[in-house]
C-alpha atoms as a PDB file:
ATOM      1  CA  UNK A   1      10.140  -6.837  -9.630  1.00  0.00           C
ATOM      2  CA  UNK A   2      10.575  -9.376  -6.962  1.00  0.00           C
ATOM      3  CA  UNK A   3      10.253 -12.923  -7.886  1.00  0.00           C
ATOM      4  CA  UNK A   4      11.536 -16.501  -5.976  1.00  0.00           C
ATOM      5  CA  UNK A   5      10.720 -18.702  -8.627  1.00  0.00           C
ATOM      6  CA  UNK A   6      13.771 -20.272  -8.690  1.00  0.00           C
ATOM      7  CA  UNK A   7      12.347 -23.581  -6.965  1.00  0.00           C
ATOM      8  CA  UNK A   8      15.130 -26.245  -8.227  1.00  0.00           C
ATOM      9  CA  UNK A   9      17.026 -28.359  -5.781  1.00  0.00           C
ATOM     10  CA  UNK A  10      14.366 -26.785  -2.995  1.00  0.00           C
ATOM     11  CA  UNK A  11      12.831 -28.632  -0.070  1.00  0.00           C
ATOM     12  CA  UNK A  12       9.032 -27.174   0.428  1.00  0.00           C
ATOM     13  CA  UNK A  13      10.310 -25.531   3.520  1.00  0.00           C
ATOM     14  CA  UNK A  14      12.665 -24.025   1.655  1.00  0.00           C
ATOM     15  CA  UNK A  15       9.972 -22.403  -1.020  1.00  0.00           C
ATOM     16  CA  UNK A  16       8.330 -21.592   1.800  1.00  0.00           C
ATOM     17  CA  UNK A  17      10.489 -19.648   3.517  1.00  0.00           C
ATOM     18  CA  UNK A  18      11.645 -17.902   0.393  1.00  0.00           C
ATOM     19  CA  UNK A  19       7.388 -16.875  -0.196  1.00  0.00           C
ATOM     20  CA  UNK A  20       7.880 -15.304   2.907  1.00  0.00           C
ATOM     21  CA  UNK A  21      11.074 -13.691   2.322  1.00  0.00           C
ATOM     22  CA  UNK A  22       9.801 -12.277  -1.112  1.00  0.00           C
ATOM     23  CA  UNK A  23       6.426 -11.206   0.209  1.00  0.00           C
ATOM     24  CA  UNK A  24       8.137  -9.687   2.924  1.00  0.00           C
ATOM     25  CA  UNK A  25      10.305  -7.879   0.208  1.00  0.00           C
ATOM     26  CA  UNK A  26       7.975  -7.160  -1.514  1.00  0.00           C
ATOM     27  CA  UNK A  27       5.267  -5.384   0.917  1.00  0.00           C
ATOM     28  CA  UNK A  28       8.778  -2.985   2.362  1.00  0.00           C
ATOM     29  CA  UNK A  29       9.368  -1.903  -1.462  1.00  0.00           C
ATOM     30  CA  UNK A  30       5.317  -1.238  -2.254  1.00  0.00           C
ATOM     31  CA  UNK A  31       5.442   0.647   1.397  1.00  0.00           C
ATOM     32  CA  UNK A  32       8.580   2.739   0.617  1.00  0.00           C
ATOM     33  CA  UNK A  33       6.918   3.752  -2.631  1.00  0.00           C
ATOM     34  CA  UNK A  34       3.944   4.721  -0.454  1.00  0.00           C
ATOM     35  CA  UNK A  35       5.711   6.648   2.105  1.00  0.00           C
ATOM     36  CA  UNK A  36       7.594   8.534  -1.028  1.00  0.00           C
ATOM     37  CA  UNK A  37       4.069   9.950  -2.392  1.00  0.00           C
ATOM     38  CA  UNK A  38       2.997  11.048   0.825  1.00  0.00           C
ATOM     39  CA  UNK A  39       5.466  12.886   2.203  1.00  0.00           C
ATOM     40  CA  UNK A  40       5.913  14.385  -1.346  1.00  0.00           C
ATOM     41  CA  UNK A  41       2.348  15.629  -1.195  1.00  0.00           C
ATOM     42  CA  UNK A  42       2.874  16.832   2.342  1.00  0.00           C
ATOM     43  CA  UNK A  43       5.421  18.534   0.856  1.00  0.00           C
ATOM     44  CA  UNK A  44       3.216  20.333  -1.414  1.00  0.00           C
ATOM     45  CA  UNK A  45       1.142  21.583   1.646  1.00  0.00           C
ATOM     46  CA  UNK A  46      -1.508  18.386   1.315  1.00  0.00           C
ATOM     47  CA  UNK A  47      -3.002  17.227   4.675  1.00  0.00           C
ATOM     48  CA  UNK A  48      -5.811  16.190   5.647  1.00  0.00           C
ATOM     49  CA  UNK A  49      -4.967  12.477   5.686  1.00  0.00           C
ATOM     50  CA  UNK A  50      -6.399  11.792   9.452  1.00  0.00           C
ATOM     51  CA  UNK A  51      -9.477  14.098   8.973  1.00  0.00           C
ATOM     52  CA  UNK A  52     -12.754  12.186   8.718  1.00  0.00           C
ATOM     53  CA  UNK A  53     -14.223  14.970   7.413  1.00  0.00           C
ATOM     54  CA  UNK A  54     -12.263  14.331   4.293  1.00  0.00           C
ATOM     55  CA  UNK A  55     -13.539  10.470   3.804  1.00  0.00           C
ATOM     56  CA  UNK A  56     -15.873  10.725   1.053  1.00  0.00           C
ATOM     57  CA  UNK A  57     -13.421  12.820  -1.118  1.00  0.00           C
ATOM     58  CA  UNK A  58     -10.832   9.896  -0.227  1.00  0.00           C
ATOM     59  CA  UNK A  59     -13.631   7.521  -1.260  1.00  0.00           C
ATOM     60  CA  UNK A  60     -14.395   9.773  -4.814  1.00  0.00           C
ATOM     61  CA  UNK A  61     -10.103   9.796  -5.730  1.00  0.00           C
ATOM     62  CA  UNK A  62     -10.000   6.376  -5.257  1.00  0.00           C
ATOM     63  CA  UNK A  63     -12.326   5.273  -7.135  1.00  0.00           C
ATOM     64  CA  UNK A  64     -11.241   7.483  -9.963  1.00  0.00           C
ATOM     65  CA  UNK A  65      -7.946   6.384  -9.321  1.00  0.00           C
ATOM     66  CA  UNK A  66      -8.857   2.486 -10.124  1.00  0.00           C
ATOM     67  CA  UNK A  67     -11.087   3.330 -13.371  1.00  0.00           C
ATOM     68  CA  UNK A  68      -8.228   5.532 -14.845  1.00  0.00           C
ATOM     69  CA  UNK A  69      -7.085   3.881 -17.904  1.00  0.00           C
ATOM     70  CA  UNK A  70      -3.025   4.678 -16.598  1.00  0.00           C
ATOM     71  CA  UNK A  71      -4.060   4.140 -13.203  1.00  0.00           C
ATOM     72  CA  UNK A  72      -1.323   5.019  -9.970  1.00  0.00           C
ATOM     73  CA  UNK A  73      -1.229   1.744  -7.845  1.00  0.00           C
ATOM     74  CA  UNK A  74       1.079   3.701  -4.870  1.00  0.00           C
ATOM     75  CA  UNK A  75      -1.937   6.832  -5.228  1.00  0.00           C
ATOM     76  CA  UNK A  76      -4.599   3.397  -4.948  1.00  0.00           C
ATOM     77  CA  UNK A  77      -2.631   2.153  -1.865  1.00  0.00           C
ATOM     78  CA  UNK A  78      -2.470   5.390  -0.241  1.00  0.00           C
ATOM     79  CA  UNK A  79      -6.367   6.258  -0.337  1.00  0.00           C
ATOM     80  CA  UNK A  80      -7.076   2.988   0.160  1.00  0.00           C
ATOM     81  CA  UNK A  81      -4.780   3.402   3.642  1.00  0.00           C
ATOM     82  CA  UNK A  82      -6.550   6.369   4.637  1.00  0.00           C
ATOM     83  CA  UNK A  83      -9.787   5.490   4.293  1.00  0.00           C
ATOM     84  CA  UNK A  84      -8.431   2.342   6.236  1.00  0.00           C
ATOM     85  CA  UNK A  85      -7.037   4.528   9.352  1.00  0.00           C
ATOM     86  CA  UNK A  86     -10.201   6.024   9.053  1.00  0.00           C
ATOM     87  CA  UNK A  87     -11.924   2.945   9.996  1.00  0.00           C
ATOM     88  CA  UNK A  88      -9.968   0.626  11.603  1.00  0.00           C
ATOM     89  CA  UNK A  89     -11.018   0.020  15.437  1.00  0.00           C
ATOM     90  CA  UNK A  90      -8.259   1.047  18.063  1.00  0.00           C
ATOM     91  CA  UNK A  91      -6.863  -1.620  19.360  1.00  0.00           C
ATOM     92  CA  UNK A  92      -7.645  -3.353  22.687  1.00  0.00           C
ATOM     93  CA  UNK A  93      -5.422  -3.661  25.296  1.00  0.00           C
END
């Protein structure tokens, strides 16, 4: 678990910078985690990921995902990330 809650002797630039250094931290770790349980399922001959076709069983998994009593946050996270590739807007150049 990362934690900065050391705040003793600490100007509040100081905590700041150290929020941003932990969320920071943080985020990589969660992502790694992610990227683990993907390519694992790839693995296992999963795809589909980028396939719109494939939205509302993305939208069905996650939501049994979150009302599992031993519920998988990196499996939450992942859905949740398809479903947002799935409908996020390109970007504008």
């Amino acid at each position: 678990m990362i934690k900065i809650r050391d705040f003793t002797k600490k100007t509040d630039d100081d905590i700041r910078l150290a929020e941003k250094k932990a969320l920071s931290a943080m985020v990589d770790a969660f992502a790694d985690e992610m990227k683990k349980k993907l390519y694992q399922k790839h693995e296992e001959g999963w795809d589909g990921w980028d396939d719109e076709s494939y939205e509302e069983l993305f939208r069905k998994r996650l939501c049994e995902q979150i009302l599992k009593q031993n519920r998988d946050y990196v499996d939450i996270a992942n859905f949740a990330a398809m479903l947002w590739n799935m409908n996020s807007k390109p970007e504008e150049s």
